[in-house]
PDB file of N, CA and C in Angstrom:
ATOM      1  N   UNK A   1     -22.825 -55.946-129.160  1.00  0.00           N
ATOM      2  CA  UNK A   1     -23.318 -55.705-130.491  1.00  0.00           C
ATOM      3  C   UNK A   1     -23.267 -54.233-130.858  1.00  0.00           C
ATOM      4  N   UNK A   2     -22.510 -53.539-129.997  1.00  0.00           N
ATOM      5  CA  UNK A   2     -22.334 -51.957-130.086  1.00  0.00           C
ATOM      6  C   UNK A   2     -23.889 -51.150-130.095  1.00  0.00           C
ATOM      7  N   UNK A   3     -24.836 -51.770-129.276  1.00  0.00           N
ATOM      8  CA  UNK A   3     -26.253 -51.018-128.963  1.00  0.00           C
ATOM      9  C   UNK A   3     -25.918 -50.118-127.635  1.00  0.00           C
ATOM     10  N   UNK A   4     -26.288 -49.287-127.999  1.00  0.00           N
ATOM     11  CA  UNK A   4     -26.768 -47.984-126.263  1.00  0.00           C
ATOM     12  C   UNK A   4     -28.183 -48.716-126.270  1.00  0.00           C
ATOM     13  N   UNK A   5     -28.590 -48.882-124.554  1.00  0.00           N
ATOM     14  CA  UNK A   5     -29.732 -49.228-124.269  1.00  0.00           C
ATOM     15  C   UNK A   5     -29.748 -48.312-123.102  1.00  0.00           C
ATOM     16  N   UNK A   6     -30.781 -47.475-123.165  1.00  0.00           N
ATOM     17  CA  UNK A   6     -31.315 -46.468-122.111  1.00  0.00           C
ATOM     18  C   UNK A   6     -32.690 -47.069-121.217  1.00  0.00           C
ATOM     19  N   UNK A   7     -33.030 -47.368-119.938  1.00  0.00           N
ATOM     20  CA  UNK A   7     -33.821 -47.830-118.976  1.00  0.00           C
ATOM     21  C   UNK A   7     -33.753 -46.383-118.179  1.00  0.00           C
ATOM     22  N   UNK A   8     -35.716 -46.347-117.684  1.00  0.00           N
ATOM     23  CA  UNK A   8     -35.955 -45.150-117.018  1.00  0.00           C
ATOM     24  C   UNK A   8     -37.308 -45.965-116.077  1.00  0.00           C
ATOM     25  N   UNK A   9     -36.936 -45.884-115.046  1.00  0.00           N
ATOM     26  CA  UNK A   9     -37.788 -46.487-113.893  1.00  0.00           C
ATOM     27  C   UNK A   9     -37.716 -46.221-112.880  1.00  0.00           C
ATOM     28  N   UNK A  10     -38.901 -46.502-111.734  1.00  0.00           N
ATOM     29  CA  UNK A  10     -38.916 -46.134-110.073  1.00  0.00           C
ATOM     30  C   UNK A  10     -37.780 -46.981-110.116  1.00  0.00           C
ATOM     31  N   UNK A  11     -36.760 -46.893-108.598  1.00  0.00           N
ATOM     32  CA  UNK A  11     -35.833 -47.774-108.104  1.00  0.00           C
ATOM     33  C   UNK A  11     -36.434 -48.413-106.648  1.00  0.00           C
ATOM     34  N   UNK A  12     -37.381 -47.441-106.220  1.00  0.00           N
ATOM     35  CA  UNK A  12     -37.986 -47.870-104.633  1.00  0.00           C
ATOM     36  C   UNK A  12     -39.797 -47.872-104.924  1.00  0.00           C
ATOM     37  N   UNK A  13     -40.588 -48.402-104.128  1.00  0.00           N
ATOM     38  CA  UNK A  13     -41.484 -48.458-103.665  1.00  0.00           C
ATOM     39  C   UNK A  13     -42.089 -47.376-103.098  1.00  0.00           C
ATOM     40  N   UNK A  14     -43.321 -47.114-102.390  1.00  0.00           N
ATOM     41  CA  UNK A  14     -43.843 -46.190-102.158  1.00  0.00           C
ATOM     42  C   UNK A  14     -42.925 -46.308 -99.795  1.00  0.00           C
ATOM     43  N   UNK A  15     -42.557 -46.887 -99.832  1.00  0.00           N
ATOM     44  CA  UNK A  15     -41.901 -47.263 -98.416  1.00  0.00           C
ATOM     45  C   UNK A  15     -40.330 -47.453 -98.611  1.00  0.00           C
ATOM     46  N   UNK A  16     -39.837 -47.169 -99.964  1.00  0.00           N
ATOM     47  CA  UNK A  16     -38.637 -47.290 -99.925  1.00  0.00           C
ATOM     48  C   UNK A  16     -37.687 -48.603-100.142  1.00  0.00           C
ATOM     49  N   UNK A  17     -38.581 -49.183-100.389  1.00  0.00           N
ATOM     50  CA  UNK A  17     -37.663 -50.558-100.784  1.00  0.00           C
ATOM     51  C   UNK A  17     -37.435 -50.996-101.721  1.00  0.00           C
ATOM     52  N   UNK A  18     -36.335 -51.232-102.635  1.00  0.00           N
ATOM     53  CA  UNK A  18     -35.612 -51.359-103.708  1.00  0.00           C
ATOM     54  C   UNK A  18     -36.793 -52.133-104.565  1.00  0.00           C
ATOM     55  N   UNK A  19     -37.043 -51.964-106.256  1.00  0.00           N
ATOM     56  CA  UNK A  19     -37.309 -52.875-107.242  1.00  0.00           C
ATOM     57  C   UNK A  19     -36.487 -53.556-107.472  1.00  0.00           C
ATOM     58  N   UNK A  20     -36.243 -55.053-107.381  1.00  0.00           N
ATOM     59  CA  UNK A  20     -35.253 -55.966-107.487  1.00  0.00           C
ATOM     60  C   UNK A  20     -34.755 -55.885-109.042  1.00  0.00           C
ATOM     61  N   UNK A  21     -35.391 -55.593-109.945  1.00  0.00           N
ATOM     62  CA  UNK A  21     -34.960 -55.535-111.404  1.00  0.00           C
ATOM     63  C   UNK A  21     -34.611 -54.308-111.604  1.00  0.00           C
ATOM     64  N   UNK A  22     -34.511 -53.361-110.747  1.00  0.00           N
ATOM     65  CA  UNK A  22     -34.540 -52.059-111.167  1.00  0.00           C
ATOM     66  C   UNK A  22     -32.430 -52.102-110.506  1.00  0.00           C
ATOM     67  N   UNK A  23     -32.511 -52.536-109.460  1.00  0.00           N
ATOM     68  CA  UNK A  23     -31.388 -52.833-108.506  1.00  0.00           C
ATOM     69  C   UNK A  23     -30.541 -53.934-109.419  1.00  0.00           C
ATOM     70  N   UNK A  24     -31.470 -55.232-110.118  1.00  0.00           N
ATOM     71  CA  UNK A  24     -30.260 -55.637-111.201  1.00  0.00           C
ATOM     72  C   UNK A  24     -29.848 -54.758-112.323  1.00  0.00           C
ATOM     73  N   UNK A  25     -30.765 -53.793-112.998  1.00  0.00           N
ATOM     74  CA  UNK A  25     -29.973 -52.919-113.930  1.00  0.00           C
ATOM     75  C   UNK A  25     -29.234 -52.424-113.600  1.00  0.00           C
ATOM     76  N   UNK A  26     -29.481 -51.655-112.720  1.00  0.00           N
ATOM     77  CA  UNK A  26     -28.420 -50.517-112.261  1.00  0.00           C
ATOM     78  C   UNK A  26     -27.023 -51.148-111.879  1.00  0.00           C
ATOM     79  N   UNK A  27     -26.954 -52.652-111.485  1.00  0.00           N
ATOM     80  CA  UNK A  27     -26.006 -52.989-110.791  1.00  0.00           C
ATOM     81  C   UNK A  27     -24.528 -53.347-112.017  1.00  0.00           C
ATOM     82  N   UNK A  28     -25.673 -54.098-113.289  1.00  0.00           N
ATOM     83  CA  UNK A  28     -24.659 -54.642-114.567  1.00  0.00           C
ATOM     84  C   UNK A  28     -24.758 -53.254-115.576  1.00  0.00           C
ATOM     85  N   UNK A  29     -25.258 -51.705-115.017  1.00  0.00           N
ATOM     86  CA  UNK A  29     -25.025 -50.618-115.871  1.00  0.00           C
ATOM     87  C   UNK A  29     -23.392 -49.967-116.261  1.00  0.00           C
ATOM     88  N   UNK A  30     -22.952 -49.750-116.758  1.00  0.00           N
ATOM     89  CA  UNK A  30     -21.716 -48.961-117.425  1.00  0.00           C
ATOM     90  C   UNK A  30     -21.767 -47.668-116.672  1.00  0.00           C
ATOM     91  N   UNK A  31     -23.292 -47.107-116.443  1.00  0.00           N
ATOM     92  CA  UNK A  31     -23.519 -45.768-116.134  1.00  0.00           C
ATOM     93  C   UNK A  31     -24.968 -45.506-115.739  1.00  0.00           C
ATOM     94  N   UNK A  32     -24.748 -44.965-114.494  1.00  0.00           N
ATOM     95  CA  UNK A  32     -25.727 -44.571-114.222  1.00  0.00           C
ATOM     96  C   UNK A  32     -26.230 -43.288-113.684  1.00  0.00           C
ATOM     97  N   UNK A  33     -27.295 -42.676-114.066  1.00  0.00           N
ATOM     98  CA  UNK A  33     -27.982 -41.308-114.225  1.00  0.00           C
ATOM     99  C   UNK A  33     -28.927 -41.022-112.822  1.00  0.00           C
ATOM    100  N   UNK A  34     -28.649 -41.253-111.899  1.00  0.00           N
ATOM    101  CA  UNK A  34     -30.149 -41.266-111.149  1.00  0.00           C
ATOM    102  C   UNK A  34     -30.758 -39.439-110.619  1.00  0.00           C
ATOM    103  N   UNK A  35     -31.849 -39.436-111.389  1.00  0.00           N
ATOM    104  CA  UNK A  35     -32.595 -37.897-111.357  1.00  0.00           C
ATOM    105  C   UNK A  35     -34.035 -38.157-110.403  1.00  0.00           C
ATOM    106  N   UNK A  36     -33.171 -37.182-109.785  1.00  0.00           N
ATOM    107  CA  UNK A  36     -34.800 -36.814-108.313  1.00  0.00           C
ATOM    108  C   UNK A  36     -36.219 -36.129-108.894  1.00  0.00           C
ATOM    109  N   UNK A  37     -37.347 -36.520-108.900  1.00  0.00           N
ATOM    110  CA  UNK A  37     -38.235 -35.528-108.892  1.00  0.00           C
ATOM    111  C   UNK A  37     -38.507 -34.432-107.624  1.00  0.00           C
ATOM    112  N   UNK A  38     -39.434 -33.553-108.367  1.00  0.00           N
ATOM    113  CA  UNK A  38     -39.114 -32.141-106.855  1.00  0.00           C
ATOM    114  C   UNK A  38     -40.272 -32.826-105.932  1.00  0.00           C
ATOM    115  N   UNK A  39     -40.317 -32.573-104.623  1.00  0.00           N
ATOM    116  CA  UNK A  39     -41.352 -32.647-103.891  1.00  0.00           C
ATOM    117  C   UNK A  39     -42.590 -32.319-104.053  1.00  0.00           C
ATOM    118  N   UNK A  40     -43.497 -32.347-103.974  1.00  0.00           N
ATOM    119  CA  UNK A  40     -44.810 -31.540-104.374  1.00  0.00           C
ATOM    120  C   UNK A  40     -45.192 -30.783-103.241  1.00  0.00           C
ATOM    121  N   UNK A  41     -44.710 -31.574-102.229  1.00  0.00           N
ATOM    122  CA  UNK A  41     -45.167 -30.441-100.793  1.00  0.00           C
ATOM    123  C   UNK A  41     -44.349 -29.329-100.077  1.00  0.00           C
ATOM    124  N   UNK A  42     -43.486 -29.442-100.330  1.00  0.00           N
ATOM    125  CA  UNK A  42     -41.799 -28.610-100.231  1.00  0.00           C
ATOM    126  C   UNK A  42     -41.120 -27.624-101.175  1.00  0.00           C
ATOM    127  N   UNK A  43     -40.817 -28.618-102.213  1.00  0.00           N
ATOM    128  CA  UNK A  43     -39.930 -28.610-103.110  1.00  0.00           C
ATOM    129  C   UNK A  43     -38.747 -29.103-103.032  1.00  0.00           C
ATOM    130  N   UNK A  44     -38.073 -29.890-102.373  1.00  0.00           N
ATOM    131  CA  UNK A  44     -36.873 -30.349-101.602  1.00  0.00           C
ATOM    132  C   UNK A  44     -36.739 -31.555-103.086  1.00  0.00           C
ATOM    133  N   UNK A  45     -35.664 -32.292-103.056  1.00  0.00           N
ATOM    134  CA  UNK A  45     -35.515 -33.383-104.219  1.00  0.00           C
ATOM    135  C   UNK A  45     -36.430 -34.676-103.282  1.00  0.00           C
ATOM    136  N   UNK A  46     -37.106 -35.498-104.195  1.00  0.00           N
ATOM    137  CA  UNK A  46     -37.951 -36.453-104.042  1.00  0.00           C
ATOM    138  C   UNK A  46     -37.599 -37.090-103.608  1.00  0.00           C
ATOM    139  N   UNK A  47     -37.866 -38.315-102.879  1.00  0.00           N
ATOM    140  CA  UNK A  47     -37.396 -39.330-102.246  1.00  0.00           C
ATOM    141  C   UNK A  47     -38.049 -40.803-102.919  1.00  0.00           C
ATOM    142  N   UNK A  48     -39.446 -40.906-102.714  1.00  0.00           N
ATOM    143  CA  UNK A  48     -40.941 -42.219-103.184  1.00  0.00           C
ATOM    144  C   UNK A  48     -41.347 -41.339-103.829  1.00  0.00           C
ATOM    145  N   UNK A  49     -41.703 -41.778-104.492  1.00  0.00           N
ATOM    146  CA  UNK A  49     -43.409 -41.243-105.281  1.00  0.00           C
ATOM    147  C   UNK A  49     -44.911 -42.713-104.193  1.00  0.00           C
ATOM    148  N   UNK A  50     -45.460 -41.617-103.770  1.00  0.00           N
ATOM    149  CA  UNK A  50     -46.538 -42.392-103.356  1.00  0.00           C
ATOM    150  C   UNK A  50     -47.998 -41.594-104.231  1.00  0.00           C
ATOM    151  N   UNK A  51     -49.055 -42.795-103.655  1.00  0.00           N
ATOM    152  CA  UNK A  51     -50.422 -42.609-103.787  1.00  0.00           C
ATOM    153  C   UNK A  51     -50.996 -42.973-102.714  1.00  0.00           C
ATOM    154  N   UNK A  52     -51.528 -41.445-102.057  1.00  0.00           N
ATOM    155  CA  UNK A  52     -52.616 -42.052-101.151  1.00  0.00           C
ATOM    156  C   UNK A  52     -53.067 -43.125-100.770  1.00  0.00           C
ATOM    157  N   UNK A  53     -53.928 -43.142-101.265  1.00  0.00           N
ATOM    158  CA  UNK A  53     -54.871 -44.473-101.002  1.00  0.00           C
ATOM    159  C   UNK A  53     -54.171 -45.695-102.410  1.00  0.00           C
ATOM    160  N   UNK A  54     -52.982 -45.989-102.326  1.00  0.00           N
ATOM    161  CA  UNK A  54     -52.706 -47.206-102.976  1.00  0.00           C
ATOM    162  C   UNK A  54     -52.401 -48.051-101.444  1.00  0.00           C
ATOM    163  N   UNK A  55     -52.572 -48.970-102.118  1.00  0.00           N
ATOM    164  CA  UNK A  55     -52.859 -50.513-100.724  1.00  0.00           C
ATOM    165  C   UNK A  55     -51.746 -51.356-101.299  1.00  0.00           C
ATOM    166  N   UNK A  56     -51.659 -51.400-103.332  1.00  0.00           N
ATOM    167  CA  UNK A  56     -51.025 -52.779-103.398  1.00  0.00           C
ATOM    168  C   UNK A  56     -49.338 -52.206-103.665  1.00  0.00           C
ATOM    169  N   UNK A  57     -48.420 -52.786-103.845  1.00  0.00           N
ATOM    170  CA  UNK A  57     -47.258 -52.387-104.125  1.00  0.00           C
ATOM    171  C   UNK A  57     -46.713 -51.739-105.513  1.00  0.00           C
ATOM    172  N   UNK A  58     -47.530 -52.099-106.599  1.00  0.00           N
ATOM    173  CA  UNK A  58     -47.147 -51.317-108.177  1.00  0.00           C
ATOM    174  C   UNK A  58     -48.727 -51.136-108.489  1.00  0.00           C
ATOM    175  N   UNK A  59     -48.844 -49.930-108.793  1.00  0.00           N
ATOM    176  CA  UNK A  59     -50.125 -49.775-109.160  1.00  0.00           C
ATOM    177  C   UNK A  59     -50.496 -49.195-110.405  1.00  0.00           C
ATOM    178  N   UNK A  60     -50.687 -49.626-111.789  1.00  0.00           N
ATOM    179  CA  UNK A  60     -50.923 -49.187-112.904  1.00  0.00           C
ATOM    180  C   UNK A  60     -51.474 -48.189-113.344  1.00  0.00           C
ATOM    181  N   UNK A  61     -50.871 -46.928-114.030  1.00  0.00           N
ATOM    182  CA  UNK A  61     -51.459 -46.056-114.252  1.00  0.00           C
ATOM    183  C   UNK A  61     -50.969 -44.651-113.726  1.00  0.00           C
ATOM    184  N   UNK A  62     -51.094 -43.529-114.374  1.00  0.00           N
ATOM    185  CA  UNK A  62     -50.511 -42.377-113.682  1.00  0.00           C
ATOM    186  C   UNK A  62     -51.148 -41.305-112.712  1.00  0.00           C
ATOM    187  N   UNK A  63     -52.322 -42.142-112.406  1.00  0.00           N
ATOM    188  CA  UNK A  63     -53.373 -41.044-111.311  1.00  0.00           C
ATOM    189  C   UNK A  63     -53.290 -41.270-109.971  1.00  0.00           C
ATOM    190  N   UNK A  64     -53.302 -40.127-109.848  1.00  0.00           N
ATOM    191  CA  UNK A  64     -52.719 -39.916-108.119  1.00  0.00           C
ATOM    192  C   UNK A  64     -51.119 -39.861-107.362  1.00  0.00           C
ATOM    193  N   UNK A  65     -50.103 -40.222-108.377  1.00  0.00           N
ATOM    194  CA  UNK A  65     -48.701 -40.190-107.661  1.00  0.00           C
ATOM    195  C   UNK A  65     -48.353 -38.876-107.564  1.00  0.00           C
ATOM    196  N   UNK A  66     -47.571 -39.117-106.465  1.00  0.00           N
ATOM    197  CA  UNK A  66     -47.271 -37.478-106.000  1.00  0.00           C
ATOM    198  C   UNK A  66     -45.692 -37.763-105.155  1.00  0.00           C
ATOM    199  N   UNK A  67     -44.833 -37.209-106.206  1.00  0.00           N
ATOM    200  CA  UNK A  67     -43.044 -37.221-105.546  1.00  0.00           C
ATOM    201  C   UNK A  67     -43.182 -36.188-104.577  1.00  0.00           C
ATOM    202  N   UNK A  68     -42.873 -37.228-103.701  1.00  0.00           N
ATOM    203  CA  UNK A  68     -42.507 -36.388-101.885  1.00  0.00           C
ATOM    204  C   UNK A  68     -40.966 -36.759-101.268  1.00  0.00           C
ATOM    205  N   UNK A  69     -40.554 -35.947-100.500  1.00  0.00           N
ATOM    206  CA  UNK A  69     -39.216 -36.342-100.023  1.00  0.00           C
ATOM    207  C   UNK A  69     -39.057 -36.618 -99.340  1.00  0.00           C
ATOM    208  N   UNK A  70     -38.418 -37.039 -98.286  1.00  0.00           N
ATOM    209  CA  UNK A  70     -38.095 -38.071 -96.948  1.00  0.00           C
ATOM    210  C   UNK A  70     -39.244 -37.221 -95.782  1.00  0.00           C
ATOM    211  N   UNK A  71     -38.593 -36.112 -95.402  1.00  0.00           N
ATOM    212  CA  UNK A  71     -39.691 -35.698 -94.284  1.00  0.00           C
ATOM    213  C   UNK A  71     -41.170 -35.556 -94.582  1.00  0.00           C
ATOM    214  N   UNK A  72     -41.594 -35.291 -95.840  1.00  0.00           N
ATOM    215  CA  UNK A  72     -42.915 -35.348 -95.915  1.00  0.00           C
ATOM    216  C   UNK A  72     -43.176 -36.457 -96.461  1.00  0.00           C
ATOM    217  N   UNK A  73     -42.543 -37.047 -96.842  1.00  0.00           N
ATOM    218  CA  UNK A  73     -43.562 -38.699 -97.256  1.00  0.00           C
ATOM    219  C   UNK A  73     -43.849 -39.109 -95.600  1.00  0.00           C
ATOM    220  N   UNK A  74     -43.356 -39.057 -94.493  1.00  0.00           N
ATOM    221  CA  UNK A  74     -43.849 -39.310 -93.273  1.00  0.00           C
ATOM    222  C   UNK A  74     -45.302 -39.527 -92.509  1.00  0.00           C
ATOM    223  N   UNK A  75     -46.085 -37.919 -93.162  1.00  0.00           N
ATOM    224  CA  UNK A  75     -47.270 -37.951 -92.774  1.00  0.00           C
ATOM    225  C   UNK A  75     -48.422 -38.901 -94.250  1.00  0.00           C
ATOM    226  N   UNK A  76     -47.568 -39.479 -95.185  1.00  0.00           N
ATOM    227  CA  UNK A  76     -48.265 -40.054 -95.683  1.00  0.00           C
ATOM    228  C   UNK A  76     -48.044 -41.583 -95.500  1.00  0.00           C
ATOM    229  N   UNK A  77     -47.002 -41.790 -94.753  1.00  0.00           N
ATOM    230  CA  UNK A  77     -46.635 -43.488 -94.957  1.00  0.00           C
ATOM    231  C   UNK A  77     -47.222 -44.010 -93.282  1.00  0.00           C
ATOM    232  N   UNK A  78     -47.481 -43.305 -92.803  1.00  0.00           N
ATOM    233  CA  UNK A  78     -47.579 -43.089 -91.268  1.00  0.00           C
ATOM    234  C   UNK A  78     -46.526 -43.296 -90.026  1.00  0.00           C
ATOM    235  N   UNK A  79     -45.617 -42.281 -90.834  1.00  0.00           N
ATOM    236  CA  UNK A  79     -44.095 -41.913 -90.019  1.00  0.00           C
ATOM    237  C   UNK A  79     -44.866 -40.790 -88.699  1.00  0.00           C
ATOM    238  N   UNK A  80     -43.579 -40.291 -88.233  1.00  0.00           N
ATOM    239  CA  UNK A  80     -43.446 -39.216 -87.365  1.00  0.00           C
ATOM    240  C   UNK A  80     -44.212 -37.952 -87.560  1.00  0.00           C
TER     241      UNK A  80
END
């Protein structure tokens, strides 16, 4: 119908595992953009965005996420 449709979303979980709808957009996209947030503990490009103390898998709302990158999301996911 000659529409541009622009989608902006997590692609992983706070452990890294794909959003299944996020993984079908991207898959039937023309183009895709994917932009890192910076680390908060580093500065290195982001990897998850986690929350502390989140327990469930999507958690509503913008308090408490904090983009971390592979080596430091570790001491929060209870890596190495």
């Amino acid at each position: 119908e000659g529409k541009t449709v622009y989608v902006a979303g997590l692609d992983m979980d706070k452990e890294g595992t794909p959003f299944e709808t996020t993984m079908a957009l991207m898959g039937i996209a023309e183009e895709v953009h994917k932009v890192q947030a910076v680390c908060r503990d580093c500065g290195n490009d982001a990897w998850v965005t986690i929350q502390e103390k989140q327990t469930e898998r999507i958690h509503v709302g913008n308090d408490g996420y904090k983009p971390v990158c592979r080596k430091c999301s570790y001491q929060y996911l209870g890596g190495q």
